[in-house]
C-alpha atoms as a PDB file:
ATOM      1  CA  UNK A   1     -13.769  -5.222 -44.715  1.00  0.00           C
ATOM      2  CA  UNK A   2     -10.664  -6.790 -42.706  1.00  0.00           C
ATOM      3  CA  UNK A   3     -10.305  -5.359 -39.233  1.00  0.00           C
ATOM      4  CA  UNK A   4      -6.728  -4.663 -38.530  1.00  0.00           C
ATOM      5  CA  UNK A   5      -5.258  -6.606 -35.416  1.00  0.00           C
ATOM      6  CA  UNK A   6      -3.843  -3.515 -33.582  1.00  0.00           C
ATOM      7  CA  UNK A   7      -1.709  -3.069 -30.018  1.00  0.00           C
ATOM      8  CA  UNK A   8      -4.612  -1.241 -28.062  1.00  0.00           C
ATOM      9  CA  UNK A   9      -7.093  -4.970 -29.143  1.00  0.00           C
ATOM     10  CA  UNK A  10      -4.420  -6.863 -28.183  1.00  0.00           C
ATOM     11  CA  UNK A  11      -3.947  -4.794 -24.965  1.00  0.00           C
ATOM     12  CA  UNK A  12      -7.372  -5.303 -23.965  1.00  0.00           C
ATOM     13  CA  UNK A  13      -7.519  -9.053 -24.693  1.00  0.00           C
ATOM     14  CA  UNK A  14      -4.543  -9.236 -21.853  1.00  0.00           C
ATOM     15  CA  UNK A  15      -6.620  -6.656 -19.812  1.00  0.00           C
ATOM     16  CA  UNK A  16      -9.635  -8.463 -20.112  1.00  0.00           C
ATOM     17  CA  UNK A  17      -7.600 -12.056 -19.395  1.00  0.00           C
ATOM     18  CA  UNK A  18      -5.805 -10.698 -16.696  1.00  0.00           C
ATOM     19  CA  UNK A  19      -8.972  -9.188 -14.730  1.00  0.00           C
ATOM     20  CA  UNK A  20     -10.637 -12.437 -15.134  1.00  0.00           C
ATOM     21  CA  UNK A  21      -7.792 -14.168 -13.785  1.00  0.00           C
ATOM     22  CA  UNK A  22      -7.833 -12.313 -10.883  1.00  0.00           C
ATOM     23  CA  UNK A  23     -11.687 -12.116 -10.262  1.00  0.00           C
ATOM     24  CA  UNK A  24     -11.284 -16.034 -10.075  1.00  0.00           C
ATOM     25  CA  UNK A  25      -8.318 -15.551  -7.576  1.00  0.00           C
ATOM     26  CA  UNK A  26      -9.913 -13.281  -5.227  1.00  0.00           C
ATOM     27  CA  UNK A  27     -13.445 -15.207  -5.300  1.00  0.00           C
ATOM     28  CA  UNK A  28     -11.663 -18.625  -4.626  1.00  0.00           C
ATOM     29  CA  UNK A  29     -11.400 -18.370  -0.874  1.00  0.00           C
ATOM     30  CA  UNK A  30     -15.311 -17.563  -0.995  1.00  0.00           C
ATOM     31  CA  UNK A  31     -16.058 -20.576  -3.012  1.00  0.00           C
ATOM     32  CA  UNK A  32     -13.930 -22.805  -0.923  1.00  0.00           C
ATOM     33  CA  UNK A  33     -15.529 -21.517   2.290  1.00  0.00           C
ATOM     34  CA  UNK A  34     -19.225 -22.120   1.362  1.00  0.00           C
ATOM     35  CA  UNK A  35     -18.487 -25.594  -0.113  1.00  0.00           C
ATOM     36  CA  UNK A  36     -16.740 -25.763   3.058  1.00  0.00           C
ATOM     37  CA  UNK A  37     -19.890 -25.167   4.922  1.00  0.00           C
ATOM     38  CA  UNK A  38     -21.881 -28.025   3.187  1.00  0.00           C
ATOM     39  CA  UNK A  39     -19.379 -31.177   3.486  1.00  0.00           C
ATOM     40  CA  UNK A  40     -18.507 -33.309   6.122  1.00  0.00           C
ATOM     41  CA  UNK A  41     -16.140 -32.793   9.112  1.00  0.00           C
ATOM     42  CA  UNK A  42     -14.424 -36.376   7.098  1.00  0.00           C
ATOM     43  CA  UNK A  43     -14.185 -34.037   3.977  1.00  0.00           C
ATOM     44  CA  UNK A  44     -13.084 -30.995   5.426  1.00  0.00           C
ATOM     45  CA  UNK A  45     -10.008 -32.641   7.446  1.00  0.00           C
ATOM     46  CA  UNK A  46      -9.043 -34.788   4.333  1.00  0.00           C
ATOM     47  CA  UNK A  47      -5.685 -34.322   3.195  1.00  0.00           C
ATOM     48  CA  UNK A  48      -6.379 -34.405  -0.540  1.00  0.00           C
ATOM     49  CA  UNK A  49      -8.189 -31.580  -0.738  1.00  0.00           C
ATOM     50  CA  UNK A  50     -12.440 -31.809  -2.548  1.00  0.00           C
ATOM     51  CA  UNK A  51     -13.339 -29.040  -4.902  1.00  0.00           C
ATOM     52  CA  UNK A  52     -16.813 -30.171  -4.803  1.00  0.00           C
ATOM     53  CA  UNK A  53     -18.608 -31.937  -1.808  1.00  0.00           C
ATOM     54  CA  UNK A  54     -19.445 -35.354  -2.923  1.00  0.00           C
ATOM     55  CA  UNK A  55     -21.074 -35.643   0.250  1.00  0.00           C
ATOM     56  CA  UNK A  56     -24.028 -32.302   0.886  1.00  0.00           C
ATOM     57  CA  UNK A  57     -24.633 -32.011   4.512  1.00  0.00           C
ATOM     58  CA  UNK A  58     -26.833 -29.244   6.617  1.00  0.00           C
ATOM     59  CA  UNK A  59     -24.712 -30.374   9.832  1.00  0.00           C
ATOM     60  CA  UNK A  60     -22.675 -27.692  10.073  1.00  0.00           C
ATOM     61  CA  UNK A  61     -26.106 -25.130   9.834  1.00  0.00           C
ATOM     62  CA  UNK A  62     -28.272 -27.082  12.268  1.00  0.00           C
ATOM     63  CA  UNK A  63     -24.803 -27.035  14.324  1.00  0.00           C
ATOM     64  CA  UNK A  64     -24.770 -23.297  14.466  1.00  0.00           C
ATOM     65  CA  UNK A  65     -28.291 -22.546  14.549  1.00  0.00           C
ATOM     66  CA  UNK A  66     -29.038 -25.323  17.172  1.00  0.00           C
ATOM     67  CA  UNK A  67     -29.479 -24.069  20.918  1.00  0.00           C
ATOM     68  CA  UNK A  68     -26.123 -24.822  22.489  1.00  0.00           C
ATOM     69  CA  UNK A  69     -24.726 -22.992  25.118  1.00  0.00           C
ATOM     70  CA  UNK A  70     -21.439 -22.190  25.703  1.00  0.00           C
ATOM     71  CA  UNK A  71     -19.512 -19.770  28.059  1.00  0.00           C
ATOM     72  CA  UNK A  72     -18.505 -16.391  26.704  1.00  0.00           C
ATOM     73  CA  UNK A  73     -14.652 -17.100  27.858  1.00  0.00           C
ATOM     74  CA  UNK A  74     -13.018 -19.898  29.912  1.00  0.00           C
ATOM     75  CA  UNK A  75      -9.771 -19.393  31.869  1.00  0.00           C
ATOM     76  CA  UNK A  76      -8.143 -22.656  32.277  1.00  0.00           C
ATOM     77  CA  UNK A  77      -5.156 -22.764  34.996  1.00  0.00           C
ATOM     78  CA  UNK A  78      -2.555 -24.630  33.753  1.00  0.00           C
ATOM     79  CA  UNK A  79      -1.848 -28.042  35.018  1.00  0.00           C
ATOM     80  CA  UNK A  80      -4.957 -28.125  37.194  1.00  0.00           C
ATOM     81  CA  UNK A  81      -8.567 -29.191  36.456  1.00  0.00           C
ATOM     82  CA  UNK A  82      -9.378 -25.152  37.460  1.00  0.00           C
ATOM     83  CA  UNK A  83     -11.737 -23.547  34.949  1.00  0.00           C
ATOM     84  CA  UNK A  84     -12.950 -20.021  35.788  1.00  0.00           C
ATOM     85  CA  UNK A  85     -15.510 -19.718  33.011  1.00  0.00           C
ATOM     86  CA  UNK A  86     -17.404 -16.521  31.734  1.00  0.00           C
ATOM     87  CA  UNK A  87     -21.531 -16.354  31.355  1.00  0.00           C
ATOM     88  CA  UNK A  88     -23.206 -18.845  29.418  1.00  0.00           C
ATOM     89  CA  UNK A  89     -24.434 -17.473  25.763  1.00  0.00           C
ATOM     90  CA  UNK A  90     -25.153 -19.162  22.685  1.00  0.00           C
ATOM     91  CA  UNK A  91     -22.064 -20.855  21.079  1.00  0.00           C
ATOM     92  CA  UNK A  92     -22.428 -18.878  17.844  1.00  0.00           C
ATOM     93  CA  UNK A  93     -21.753 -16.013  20.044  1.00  0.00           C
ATOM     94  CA  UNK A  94     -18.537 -17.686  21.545  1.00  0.00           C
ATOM     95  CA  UNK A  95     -17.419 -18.723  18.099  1.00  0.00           C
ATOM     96  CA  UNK A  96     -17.952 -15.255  16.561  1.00  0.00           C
ATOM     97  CA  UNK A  97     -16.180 -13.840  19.592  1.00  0.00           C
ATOM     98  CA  UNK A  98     -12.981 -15.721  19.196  1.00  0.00           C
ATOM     99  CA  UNK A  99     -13.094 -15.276  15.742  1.00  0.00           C
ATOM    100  CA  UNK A 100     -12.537 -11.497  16.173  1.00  0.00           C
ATOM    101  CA  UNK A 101     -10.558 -12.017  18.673  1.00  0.00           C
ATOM    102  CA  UNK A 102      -8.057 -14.146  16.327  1.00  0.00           C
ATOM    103  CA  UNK A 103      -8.523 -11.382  13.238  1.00  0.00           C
ATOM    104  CA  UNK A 104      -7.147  -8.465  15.653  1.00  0.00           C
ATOM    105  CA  UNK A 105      -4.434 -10.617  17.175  1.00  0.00           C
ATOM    106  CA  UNK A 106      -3.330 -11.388  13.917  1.00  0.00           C
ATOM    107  CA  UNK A 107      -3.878  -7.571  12.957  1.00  0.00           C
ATOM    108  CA  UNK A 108      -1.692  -6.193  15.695  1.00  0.00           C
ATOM    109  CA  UNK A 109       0.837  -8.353  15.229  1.00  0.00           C
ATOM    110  CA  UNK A 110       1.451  -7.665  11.385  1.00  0.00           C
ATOM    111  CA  UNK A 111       1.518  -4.073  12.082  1.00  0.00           C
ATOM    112  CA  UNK A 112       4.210  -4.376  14.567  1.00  0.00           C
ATOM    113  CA  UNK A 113       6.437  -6.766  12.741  1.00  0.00           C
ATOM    114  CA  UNK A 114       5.915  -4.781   9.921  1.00  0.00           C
ATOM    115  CA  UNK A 115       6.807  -1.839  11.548  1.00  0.00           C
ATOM    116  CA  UNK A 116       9.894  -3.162  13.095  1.00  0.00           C
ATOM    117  CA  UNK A 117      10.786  -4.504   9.542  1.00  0.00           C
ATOM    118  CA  UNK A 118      10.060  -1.015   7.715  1.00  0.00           C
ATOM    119  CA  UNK A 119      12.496   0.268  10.579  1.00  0.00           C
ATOM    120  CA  UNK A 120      15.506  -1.930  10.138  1.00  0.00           C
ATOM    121  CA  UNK A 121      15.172  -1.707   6.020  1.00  0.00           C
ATOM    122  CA  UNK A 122      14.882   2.195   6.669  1.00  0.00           C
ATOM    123  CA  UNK A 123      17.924   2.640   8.535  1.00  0.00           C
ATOM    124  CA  UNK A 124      20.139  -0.208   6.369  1.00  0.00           C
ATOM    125  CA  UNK A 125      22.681   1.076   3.663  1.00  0.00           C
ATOM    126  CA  UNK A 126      21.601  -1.537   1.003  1.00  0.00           C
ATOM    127  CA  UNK A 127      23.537  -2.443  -2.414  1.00  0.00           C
ATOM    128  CA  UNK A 128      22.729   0.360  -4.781  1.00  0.00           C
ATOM    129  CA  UNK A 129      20.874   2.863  -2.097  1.00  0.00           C
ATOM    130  CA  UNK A 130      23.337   5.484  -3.124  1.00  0.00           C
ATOM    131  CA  UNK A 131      22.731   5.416  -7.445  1.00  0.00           C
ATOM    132  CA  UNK A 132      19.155   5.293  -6.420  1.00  0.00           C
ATOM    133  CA  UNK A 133      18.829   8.362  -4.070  1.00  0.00           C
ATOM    134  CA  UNK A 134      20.929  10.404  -6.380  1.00  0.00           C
ATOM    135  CA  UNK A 135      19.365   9.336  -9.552  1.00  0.00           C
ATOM    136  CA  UNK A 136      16.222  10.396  -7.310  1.00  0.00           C
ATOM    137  CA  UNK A 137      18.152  13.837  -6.535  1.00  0.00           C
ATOM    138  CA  UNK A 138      18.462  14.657 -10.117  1.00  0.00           C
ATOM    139  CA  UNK A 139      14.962  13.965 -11.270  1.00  0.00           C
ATOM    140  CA  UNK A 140      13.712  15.808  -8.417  1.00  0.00           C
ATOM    141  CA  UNK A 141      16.124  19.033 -10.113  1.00  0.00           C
ATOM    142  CA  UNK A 142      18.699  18.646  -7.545  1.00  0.00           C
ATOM    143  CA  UNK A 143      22.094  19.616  -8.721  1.00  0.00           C
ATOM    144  CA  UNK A 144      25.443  17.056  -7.961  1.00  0.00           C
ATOM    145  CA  UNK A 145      25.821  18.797  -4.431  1.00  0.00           C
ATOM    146  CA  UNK A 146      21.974  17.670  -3.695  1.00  0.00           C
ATOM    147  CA  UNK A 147      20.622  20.976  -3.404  1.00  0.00           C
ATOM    148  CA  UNK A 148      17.995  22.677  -6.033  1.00  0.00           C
ATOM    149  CA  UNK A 149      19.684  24.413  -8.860  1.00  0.00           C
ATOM    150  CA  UNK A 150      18.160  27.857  -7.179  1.00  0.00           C
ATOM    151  CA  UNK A 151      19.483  26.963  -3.390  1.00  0.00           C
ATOM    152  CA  UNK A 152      23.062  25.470  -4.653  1.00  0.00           C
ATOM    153  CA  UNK A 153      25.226  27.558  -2.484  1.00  0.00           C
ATOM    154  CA  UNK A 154      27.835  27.641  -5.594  1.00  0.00           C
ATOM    155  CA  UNK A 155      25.261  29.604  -7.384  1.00  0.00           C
ATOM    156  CA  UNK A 156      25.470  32.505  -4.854  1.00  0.00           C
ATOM    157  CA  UNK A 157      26.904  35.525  -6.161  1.00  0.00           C
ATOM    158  CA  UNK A 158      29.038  37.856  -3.560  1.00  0.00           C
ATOM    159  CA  UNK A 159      26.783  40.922  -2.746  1.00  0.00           C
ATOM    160  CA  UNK A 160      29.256  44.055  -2.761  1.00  0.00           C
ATOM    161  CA  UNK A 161      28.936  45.726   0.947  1.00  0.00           C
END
């Protein structure tokens, strides 16, 4: 028995394709940042960019694991050798600490820019605002006058006193 080709096998051949195509998107950045962790700081800063590390290293573990010390924050006065420098703790600590503290700077300041942006596109007349609200209007059941057929005040009939 032939099977017939039909729209919905076809549709889930492009599902399937497109899913996978995104899987390997999204998983990318975790890929690149353990082979990251197992080259060389020569591999790493190279400016052709290596897929795979031809190079396997443990450096970068025995780095963070190790028992350095660093302090928790450092205040350096600008054009002085002044350092006011926080307690010492390990440096995996330190790292992990500015690490946050880079994520929420990064946070705050993509929530206000995009809050200032959603602001200025809000209050902007832009080309074709107008056919688009009242193309909204009528879906919605609003009559020309953009009130609800029920509420149009031209639908009012005189009560008699």
């Amino acid at each position: 028995m032939k099977t017939k080709f039909t729209k919905t096998k076809l549709y889930k051949i492009l599902a399937y394709l497109t899913i996978i195509i995104l899987a390997i998107g999204f998983t990318f950045p975790l890929y690149w940042i353990i082979t990251g962790s197992f080259k060389t700081p020569q591999a790493i800063n190279a400016t052709t960019p290596q897929w795979f590390p031809q190079e396997w290293t443990l450096a970068n573990y025995e780095k963070l694991f190790s028992r350095q010390v660093a302090p928790l924050w450092e205040i350096h006065v600008p054009f002085t050798d002044i350092v006011f420098a926080g307690p010492e703790v390990p440096a995996a600590i330190r790292w992990m600490g500015n690490t946050i503290f880079m994520a929420v700077v990064a946070m705050l300041l993509t929530c206000i820019t995009a809050a200032m942006a959603g602001y200025a596109l809000a209050k902007k007349t832009l080309c074709g605002t107008y056919h688009y609200l009242y193309t909204d209007r009528m879906r919605n059941g609003a009559s020309e006058t953009g009130y609800p057929d029920s509420a149009d005040p031209r639908n009012v009939v005189a009560e008699s006193v």
